[in-house]
PDB file of N, CA and C in Angstrom:
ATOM      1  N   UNK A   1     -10.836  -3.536  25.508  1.00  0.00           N
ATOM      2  CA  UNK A   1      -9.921  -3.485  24.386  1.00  0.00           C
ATOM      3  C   UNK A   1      -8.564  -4.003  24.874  1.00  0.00           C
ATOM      4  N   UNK A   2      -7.936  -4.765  24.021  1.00  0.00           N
ATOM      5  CA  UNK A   2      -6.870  -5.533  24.683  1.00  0.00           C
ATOM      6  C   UNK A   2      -5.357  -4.565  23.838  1.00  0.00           C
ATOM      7  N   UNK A   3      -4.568  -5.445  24.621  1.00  0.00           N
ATOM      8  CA  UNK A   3      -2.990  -4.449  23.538  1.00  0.00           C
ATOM      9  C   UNK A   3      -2.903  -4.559  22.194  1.00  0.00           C
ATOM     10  N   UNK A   4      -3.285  -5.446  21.529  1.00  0.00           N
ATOM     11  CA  UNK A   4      -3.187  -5.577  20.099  1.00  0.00           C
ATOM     12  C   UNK A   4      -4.186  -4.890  19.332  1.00  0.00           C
ATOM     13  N   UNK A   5      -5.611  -4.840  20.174  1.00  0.00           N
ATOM     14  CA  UNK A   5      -6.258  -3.999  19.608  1.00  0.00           C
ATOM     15  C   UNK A   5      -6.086  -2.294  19.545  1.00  0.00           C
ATOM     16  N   UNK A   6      -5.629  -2.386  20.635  1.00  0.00           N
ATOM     17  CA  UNK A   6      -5.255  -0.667  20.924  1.00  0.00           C
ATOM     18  C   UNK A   6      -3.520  -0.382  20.354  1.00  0.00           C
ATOM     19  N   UNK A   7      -2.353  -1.117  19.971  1.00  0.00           N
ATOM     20  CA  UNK A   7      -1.686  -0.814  19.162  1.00  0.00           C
ATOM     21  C   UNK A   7      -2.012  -0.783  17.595  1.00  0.00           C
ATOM     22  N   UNK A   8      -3.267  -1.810  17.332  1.00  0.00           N
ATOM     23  CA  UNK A   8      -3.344  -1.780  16.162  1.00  0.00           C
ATOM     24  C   UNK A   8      -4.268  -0.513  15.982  1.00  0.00           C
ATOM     25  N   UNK A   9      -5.014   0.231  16.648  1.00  0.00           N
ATOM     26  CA  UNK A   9      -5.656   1.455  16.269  1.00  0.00           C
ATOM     27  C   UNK A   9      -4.529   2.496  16.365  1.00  0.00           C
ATOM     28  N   UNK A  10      -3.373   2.614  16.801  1.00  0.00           N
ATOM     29  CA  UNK A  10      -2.492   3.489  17.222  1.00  0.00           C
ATOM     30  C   UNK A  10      -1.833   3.490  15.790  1.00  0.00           C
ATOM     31  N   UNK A  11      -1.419   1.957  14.747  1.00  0.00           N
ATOM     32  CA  UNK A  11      -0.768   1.892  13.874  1.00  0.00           C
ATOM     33  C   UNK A  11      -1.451   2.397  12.653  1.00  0.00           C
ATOM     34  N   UNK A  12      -2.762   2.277  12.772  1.00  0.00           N
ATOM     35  CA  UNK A  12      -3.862   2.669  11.864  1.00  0.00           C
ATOM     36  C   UNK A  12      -3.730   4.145  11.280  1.00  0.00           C
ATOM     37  N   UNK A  13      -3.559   4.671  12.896  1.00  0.00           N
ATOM     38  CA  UNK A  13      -3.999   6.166  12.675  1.00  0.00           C
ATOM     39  C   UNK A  13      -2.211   7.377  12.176  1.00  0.00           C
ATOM     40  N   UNK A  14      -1.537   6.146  13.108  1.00  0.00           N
ATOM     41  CA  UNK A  14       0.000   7.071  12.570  1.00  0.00           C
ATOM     42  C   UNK A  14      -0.083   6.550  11.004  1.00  0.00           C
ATOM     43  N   UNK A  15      -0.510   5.650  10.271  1.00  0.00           N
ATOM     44  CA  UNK A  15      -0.489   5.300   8.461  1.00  0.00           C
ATOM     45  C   UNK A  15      -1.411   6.294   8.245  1.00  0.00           C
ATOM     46  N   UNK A  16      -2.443   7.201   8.703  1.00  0.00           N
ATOM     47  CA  UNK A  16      -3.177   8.275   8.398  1.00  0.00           C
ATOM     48  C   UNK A  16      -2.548   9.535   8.353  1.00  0.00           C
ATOM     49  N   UNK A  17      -1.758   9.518   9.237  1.00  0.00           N
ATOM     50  CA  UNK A  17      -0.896  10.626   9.491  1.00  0.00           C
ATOM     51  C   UNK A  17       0.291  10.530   8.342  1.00  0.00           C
ATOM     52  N   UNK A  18       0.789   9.509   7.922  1.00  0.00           N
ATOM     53  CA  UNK A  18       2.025   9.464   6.944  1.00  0.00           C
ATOM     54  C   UNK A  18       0.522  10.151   5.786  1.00  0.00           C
ATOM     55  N   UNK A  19       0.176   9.681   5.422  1.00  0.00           N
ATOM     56  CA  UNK A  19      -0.931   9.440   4.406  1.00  0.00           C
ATOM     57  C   UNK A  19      -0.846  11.460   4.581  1.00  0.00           C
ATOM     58  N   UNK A  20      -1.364  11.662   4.845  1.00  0.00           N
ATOM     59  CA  UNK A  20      -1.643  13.571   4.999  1.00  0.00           C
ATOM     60  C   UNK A  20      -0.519  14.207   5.242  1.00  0.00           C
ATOM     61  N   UNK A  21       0.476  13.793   5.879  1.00  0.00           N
ATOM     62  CA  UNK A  21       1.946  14.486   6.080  1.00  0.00           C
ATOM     63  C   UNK A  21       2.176  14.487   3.945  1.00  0.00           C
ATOM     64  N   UNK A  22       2.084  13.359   3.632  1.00  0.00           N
ATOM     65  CA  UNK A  22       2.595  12.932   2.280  1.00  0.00           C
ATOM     66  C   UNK A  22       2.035  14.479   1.154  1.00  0.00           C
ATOM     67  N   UNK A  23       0.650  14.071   1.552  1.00  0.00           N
ATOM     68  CA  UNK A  23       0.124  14.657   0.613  1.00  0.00           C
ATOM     69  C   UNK A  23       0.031  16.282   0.631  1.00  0.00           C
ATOM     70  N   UNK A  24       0.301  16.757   1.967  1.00  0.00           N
ATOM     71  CA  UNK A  24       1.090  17.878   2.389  1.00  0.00           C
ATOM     72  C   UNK A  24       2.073  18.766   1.991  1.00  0.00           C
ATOM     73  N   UNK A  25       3.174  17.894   1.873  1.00  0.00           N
ATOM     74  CA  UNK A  25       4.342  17.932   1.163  1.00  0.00           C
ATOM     75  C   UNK A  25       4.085  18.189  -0.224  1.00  0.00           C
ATOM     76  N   UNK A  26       3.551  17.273  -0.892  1.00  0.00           N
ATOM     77  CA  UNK A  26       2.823  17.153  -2.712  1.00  0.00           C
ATOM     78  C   UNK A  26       2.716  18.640  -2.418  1.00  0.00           C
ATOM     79  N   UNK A  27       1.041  19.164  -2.284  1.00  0.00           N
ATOM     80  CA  UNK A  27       0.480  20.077  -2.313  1.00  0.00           C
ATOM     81  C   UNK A  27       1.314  21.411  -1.915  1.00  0.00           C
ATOM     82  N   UNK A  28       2.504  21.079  -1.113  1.00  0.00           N
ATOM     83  CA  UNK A  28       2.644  22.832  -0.548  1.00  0.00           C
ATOM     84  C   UNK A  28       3.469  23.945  -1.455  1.00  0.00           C
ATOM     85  N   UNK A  29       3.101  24.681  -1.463  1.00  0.00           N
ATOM     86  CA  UNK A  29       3.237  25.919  -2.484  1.00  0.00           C
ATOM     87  C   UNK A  29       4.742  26.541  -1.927  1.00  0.00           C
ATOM     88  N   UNK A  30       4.948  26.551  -1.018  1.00  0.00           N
ATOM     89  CA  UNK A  30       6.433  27.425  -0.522  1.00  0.00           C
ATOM     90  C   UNK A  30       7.580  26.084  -0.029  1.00  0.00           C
ATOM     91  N   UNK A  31       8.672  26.308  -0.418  1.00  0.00           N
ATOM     92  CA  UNK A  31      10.106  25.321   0.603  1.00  0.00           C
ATOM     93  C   UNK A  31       9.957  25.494   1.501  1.00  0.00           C
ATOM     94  N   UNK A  32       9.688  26.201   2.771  1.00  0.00           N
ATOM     95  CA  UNK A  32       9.693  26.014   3.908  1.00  0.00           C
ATOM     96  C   UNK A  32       8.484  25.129   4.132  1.00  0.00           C
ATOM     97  N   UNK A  33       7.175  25.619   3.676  1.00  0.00           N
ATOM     98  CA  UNK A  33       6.503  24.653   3.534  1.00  0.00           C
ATOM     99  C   UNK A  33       6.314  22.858   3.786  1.00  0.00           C
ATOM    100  N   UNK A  34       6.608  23.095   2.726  1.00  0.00           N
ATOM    101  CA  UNK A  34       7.751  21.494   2.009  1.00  0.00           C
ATOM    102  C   UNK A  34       8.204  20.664   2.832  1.00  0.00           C
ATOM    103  N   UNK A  35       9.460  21.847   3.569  1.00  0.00           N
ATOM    104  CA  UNK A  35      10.390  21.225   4.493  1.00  0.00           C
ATOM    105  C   UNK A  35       9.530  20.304   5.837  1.00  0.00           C
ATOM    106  N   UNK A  36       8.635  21.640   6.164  1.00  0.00           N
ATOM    107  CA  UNK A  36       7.717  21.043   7.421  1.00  0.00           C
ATOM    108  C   UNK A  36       7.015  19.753   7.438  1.00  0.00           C
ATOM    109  N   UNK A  37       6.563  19.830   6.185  1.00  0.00           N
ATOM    110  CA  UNK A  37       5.323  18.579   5.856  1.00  0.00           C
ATOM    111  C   UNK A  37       6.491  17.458   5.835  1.00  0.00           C
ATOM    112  N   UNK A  38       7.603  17.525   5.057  1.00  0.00           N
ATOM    113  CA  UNK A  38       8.676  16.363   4.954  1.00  0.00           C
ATOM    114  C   UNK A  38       8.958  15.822   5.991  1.00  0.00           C
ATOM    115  N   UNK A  39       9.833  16.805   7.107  1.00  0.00           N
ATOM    116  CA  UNK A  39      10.176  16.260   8.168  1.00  0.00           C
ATOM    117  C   UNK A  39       9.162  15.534   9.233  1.00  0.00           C
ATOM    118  N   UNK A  40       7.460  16.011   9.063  1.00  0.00           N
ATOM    119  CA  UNK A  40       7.023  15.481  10.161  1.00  0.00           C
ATOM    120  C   UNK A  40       6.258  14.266   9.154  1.00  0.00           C
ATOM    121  N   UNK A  41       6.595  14.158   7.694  1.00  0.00           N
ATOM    122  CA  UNK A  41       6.134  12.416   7.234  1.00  0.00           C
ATOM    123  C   UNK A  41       7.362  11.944   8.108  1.00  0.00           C
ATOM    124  N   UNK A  42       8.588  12.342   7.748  1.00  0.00           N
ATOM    125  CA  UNK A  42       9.732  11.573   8.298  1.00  0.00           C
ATOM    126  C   UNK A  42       9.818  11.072   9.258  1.00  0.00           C
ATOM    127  N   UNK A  43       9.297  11.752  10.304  1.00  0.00           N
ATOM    128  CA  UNK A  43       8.913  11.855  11.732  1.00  0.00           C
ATOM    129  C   UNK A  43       7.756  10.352  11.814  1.00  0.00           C
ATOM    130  N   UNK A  44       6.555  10.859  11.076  1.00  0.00           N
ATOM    131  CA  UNK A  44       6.070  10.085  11.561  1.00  0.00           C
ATOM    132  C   UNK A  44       6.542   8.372  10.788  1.00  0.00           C
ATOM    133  N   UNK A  45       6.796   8.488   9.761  1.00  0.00           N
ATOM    134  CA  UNK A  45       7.135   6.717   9.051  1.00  0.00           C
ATOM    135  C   UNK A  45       8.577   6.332   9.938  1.00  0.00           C
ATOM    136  N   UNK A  46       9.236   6.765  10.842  1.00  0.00           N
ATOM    137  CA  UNK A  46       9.943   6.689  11.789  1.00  0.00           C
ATOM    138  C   UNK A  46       8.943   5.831  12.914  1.00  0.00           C
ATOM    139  N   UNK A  47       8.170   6.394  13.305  1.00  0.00           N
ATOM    140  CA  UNK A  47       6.954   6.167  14.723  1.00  0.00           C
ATOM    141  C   UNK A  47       6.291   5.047  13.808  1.00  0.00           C
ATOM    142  N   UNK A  48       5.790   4.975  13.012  1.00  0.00           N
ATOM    143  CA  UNK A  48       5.337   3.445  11.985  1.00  0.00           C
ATOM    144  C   UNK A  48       6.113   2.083  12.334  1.00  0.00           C
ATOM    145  N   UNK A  49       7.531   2.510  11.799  1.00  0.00           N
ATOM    146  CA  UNK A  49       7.837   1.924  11.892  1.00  0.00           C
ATOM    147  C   UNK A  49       8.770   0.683  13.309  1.00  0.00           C
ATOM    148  N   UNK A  50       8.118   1.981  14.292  1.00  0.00           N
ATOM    149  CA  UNK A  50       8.796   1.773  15.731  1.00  0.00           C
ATOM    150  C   UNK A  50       7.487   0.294  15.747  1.00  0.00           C
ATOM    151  N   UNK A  51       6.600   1.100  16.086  1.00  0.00           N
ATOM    152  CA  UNK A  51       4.620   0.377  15.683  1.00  0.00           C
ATOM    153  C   UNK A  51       4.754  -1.221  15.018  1.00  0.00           C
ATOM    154  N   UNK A  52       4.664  -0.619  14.001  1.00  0.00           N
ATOM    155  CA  UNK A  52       5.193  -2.234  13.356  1.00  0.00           C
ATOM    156  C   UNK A  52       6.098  -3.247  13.833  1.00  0.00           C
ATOM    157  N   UNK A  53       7.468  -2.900  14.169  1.00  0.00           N
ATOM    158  CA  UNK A  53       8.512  -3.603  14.600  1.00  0.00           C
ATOM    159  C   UNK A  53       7.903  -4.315  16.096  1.00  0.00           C
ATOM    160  N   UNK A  54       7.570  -3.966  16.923  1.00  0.00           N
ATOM    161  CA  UNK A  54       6.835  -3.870  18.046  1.00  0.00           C
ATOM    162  C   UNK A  54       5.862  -5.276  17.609  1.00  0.00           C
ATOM    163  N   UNK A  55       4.404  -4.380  16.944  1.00  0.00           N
ATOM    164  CA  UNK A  55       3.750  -5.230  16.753  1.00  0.00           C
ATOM    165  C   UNK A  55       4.436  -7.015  16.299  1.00  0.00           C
ATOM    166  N   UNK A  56       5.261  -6.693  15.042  1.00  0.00           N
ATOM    167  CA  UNK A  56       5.555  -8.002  14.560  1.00  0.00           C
ATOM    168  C   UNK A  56       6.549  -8.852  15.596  1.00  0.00           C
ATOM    169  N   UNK A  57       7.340  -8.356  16.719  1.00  0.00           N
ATOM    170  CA  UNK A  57       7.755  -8.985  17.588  1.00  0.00           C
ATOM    171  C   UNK A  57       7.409  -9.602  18.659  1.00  0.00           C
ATOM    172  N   UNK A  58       5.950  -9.220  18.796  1.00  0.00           N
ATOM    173  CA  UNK A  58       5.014  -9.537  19.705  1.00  0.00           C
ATOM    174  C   UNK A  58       3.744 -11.321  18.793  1.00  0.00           C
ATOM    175  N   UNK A  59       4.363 -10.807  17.453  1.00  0.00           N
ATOM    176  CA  UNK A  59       3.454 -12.080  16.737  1.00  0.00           C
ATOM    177  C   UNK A  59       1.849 -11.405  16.252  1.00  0.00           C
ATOM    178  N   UNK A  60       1.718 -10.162  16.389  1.00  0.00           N
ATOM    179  CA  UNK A  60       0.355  -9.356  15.825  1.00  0.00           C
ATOM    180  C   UNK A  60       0.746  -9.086  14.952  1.00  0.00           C
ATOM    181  N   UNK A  61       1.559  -8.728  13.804  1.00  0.00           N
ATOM    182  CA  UNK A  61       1.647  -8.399  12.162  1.00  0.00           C
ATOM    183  C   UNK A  61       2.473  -9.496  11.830  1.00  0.00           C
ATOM    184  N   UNK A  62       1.902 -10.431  11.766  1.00  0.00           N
ATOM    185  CA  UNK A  62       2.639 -11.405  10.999  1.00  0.00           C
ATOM    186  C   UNK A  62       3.053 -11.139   9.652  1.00  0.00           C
ATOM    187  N   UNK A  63       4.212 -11.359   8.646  1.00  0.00           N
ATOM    188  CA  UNK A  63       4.516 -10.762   7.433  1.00  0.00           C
ATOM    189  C   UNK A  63       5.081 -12.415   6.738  1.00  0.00           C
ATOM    190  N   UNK A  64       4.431 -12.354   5.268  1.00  0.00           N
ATOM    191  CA  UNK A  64       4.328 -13.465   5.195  1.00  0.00           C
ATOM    192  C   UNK A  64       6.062 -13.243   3.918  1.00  0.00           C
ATOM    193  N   UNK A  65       6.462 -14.090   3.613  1.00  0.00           N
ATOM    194  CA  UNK A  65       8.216 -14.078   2.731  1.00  0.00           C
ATOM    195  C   UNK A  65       7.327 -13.957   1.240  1.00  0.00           C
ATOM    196  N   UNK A  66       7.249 -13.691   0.109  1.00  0.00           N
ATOM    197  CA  UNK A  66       6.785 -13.833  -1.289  1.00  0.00           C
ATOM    198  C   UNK A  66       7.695 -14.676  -1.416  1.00  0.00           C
ATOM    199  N   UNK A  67       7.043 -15.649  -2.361  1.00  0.00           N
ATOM    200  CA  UNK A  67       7.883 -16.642  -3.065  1.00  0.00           C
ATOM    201  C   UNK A  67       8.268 -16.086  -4.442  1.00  0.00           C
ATOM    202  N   UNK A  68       9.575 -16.443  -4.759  1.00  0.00           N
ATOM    203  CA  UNK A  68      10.789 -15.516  -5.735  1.00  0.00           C
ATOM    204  C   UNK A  68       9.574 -15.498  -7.086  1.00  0.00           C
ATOM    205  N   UNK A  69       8.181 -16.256  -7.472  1.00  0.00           N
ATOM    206  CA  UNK A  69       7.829 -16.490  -8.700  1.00  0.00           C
ATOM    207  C   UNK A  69       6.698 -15.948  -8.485  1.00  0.00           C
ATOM    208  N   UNK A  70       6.256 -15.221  -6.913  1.00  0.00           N
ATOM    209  CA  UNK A  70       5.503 -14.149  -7.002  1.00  0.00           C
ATOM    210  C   UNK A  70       6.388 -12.911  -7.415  1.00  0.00           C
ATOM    211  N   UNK A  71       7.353 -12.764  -6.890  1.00  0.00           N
ATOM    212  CA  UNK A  71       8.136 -11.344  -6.726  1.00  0.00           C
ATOM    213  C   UNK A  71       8.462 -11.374  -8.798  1.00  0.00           C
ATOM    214  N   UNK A  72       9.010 -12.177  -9.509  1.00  0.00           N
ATOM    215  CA  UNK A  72       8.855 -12.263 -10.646  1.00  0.00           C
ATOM    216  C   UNK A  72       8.186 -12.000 -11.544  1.00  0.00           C
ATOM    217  N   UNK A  73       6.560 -12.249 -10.965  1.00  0.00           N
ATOM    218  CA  UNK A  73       5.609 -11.995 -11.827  1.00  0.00           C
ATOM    219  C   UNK A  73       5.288 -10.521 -11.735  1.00  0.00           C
ATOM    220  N   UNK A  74       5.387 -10.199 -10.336  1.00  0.00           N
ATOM    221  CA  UNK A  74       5.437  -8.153 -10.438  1.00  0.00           C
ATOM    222  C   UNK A  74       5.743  -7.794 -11.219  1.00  0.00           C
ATOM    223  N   UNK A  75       7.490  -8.120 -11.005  1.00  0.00           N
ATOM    224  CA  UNK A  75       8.480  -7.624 -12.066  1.00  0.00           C
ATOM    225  C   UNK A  75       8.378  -7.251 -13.451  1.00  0.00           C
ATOM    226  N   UNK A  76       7.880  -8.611 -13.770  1.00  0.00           N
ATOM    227  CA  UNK A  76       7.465  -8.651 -15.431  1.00  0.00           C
ATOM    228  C   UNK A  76       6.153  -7.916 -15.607  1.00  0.00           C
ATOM    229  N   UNK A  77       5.162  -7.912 -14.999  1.00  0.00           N
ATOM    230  CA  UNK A  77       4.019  -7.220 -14.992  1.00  0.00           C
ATOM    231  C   UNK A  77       4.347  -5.861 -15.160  1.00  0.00           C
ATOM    232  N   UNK A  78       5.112  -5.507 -14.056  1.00  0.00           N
ATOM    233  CA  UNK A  78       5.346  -3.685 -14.377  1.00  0.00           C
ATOM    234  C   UNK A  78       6.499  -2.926 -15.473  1.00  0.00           C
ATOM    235  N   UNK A  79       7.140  -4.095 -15.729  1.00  0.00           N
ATOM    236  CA  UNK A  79       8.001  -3.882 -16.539  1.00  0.00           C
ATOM    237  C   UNK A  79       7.523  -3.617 -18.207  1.00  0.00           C
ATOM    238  N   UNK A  80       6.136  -4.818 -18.401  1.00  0.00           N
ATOM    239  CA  UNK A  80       5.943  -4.660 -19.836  1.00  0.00           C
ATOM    240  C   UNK A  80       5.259  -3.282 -19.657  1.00  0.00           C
ATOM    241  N   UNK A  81       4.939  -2.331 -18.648  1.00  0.00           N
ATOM    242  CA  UNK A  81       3.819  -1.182 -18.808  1.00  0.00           C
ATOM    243  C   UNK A  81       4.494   0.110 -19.334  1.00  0.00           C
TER     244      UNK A  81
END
């Protein structure tokens, strides 16, 4: 297994972790609760985003620009809903 493969399983699994921290938070019945699940999504889309930055500086997440008449057509799409 090479570095890109083994950061990209590392990036996989911390987006699993935002993913259940999230839904954590949703679900919890008490504020302290709440608080916990919040801070450790926070925590982790922090560590994501360390992951990502990393990756895309290295040339493994390449991110492609939308052209302004894709980003437009969203717009209008979600707008008439």
């Amino acid at each position: 297994m090479n570095d890109k493969e083994i950061m990209t399983n590392i990036l996989n699994a911390v987006k699993g972790e935002c993913d259940l921290f999230m839904h954590g938070a949703i679900e919890s019945s008490t504020p302290a609760v709440h608080s916990a699940f919040t801070q450790s999504f926070n925590d982790a889309l922090a560590l994501q985003n360390q992951i990502y930055a990393k990756m895309s500086e290295k040339g493994w997440y390449p991110a492609q620009q939308a052209q302004q008449t894709q980003i437009d057509a969203v717009k209008q799409k979600f707008s008439n809903q």
